[in-house]
Protein backbone atom coordinates (compact mmCIF):
# COMPACT_ATOMS: atom_id res chain seq x y z
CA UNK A 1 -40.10 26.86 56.31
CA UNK A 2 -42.55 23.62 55.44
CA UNK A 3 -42.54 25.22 51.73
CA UNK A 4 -38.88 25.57 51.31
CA UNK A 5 -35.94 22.90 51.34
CA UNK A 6 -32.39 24.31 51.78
CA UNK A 7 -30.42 23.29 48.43
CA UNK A 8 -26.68 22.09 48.50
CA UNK A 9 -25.76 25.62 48.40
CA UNK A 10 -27.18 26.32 51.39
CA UNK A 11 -30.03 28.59 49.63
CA UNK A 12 -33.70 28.28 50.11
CA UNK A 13 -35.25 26.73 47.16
CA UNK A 14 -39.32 26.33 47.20
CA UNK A 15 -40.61 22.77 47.33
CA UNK A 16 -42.44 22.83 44.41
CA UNK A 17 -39.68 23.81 42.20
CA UNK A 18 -37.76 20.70 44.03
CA UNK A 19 -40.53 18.59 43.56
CA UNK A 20 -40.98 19.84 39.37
CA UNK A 21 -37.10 19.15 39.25
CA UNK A 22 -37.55 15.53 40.46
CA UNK A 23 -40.35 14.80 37.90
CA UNK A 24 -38.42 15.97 34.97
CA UNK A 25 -35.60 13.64 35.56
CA UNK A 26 -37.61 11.10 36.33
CA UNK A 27 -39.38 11.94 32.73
CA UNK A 28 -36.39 11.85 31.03
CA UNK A 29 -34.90 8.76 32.74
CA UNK A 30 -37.38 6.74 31.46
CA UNK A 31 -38.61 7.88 28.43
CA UNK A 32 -40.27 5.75 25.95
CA UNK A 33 -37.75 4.23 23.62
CA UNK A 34 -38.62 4.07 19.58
CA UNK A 35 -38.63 1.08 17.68
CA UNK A 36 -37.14 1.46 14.37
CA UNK A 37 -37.59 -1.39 12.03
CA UNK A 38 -35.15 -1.90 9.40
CA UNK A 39 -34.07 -4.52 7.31
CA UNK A 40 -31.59 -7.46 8.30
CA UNK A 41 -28.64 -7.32 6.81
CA UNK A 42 -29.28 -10.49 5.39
CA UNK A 43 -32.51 -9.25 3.03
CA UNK A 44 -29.87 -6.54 2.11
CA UNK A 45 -27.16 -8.43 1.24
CA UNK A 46 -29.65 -11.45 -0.47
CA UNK A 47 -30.63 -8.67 -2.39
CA UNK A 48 -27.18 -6.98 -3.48
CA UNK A 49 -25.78 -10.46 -4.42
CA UNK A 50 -28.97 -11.49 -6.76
CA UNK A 51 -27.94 -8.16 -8.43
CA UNK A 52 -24.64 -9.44 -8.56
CA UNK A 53 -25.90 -12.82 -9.94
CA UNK A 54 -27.91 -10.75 -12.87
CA UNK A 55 -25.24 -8.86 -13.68
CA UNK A 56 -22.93 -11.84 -14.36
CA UNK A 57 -25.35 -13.75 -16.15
CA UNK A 58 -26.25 -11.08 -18.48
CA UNK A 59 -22.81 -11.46 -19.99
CA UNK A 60 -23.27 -15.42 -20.65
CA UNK A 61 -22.24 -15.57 -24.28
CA UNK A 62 -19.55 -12.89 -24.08
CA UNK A 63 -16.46 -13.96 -25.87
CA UNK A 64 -13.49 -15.04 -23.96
CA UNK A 65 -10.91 -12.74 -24.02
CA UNK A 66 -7.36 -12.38 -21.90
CA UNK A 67 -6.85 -10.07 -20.50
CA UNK A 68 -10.62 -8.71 -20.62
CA UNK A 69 -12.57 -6.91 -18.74
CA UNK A 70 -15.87 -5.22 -20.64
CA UNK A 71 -18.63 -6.62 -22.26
CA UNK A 72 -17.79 -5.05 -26.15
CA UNK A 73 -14.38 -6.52 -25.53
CA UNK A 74 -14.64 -10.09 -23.74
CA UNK A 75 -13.29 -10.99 -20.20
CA UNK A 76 -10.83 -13.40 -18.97
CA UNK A 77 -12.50 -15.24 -15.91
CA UNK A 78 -11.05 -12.35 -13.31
CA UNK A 79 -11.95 -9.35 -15.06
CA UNK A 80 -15.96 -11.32 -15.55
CA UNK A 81 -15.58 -10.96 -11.57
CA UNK A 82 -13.70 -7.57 -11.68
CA UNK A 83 -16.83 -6.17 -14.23
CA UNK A 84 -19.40 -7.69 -12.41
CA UNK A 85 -18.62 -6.57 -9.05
CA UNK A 86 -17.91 -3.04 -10.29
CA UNK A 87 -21.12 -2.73 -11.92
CA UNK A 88 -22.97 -3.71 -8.38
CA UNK A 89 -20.72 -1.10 -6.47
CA UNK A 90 -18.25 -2.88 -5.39
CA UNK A 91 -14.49 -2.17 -5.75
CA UNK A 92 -12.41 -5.86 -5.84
CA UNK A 93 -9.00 -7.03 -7.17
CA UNK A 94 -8.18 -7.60 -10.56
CA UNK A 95 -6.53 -10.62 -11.00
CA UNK A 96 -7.56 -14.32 -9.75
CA UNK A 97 -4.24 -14.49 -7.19
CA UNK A 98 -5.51 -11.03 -5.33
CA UNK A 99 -9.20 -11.78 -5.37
CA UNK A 100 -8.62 -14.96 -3.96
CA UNK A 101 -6.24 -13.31 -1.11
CA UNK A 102 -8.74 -10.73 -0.50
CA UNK A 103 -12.12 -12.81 -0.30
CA UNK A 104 -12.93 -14.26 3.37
CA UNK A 105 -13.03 -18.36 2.75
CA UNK A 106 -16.31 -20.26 2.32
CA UNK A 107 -17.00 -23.71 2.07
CA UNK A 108 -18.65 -25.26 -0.88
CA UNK A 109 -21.33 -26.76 2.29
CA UNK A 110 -21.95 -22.59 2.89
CA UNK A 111 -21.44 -21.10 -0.41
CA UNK A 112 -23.94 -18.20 -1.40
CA UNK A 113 -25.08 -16.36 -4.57
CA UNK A 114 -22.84 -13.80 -5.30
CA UNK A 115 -19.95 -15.98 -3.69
CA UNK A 116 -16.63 -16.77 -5.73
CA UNK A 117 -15.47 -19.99 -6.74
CA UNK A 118 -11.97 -20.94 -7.33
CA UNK A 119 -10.41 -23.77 -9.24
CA UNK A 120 -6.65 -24.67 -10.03
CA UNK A 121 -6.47 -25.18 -13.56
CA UNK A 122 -2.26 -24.97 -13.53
CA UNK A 123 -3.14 -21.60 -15.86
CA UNK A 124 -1.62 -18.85 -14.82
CA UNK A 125 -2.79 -18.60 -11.97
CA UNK A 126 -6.21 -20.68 -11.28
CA UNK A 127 -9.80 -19.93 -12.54
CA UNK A 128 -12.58 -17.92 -10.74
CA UNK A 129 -15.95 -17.80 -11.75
CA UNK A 130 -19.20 -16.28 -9.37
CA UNK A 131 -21.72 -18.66 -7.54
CA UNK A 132 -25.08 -18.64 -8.75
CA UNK A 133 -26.77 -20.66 -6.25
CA UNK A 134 -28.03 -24.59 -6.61
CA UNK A 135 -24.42 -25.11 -7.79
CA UNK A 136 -24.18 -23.43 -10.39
CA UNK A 137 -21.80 -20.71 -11.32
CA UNK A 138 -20.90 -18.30 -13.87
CA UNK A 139 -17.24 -18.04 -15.52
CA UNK A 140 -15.10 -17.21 -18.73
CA UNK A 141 -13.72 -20.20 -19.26
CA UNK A 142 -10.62 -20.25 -21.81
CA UNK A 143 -9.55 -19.06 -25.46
CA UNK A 144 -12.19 -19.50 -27.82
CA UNK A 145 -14.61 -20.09 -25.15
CA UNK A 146 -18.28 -17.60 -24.49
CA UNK A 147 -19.08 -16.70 -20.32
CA UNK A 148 -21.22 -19.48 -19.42
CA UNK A 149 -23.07 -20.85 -16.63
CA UNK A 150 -21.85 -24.56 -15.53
CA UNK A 151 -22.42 -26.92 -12.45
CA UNK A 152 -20.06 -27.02 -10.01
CA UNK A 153 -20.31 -30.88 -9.76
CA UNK A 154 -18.98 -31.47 -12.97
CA UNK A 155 -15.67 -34.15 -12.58
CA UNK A 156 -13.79 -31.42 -14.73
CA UNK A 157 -14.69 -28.71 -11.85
CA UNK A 158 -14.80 -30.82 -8.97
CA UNK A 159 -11.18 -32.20 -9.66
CA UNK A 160 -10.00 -28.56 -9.72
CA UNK A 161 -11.85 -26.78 -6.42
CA UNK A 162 -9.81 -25.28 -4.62
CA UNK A 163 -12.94 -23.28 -2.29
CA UNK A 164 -15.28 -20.18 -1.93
CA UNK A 165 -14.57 -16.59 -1.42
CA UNK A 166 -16.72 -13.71 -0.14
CA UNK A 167 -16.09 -10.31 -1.43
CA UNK A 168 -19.33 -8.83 0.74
C-alpha cells in the first residue's frame, strides 16, 4: 500500500498519478503571465485630437455661413465643430447650447488640442470654436466672416469666455 493513497472516494489511486495531479496545478497556478504593451491612452487620444486639430484648420478660409455645416457650403461656428468632429469619428451635438451641455468642463489652465472653447457673445446662443493648443483656436466667427484661427487672449475673446469642453 506505500504506492497507493486512498482518494476522497475512498478508492485507491497510485501515488504517482497523485503526485502528476499536484504538479499540474501547481503549473497552472503559477504560470508565467504575458506582458502586452500597448499604447496609453494618452498617445491615442494626443493623436485623435491633432487629427481633430487638422481637420478644423483645413477649413480656415471657409465662408461663414448660418446655419452651415460643410465645407462647399460654409459653417456657422457649431456646425465647424459638428463637421470637424464627424470627420474624426466622432458623433457630437449640433448646436452650441447641446455641445456645451454635453462636453465634460475644462479649465482654460487644462485646456487641450481638440478641446472646445465657449464664449457668450449674447448671439443666439454663445460661440464655440475648437482649441488648437498654445491658445489658439479655430472658429466661424459671424456673417461675412472666413473660419479662422485666433488667440484666445484677445480682450474681444477673453471678455466673452465662458470655459472648455471635452467631447473625448
Amino acid at each position: 500500500m506505500s504506492d497507493e493513497k486512498i482518494s476522497d472516494t475512498g478508492r485507491l489511486l497510485p501515488r504517482g498519478a497523485v503526485t502528476l495531479c499536484l504538479l499540474l496545478l501547481t503549473a497552472c497556478a503559477v504560470a508565467p503571465q504575458r506582458t502586452v504593451v500597448q499604447p496609453s491612452r494618452e498617445s491615442a487620444t494626443t493623436q485623435d485630437r491633432q487629427q481633430l486639430v487638422e481637420i478644423a484648420r483645413a477649413q480656415i478660409g471657409v465662408p461663414y455661413r448660418f446655419g452651415g455645416t460643410q465645407p462647399g457650403r460654409g459653417f456657422d461656428c457649431s456646425g465647424l465643430v459638428y463637421y470637424s468632429y464627424r470627420q474624426a469619428g466622432v458623433a457630437v451635438p449640433r448646436t452650441v447650447a447641446q455641445q456645451m451641455r454635453f462636453a465634460a468642463p475644462v479649465s482654460a489652465a487644462e485646456l487641450r488640442p481638440g478641446d472646445l472653447v465657449f464664449f457668450d457673445t449674447s448671439y443666439k446662443g454663445g460661440h464655440v470654436g475648437i482649441y488648437t493648443g498654445e491658445g489658439r483656436f479655430v472658429h466661424a466667427p459671424s456673417s461675412g466672416g472666413r473660419v479662422r484661427e485666433e488667440q484666445l487672449e484677445q480682450p474681444y475673446w477673453r471678455r466673452r469666455w465662458i470655459g472648455g469642453g471635452d467631447l473625448l
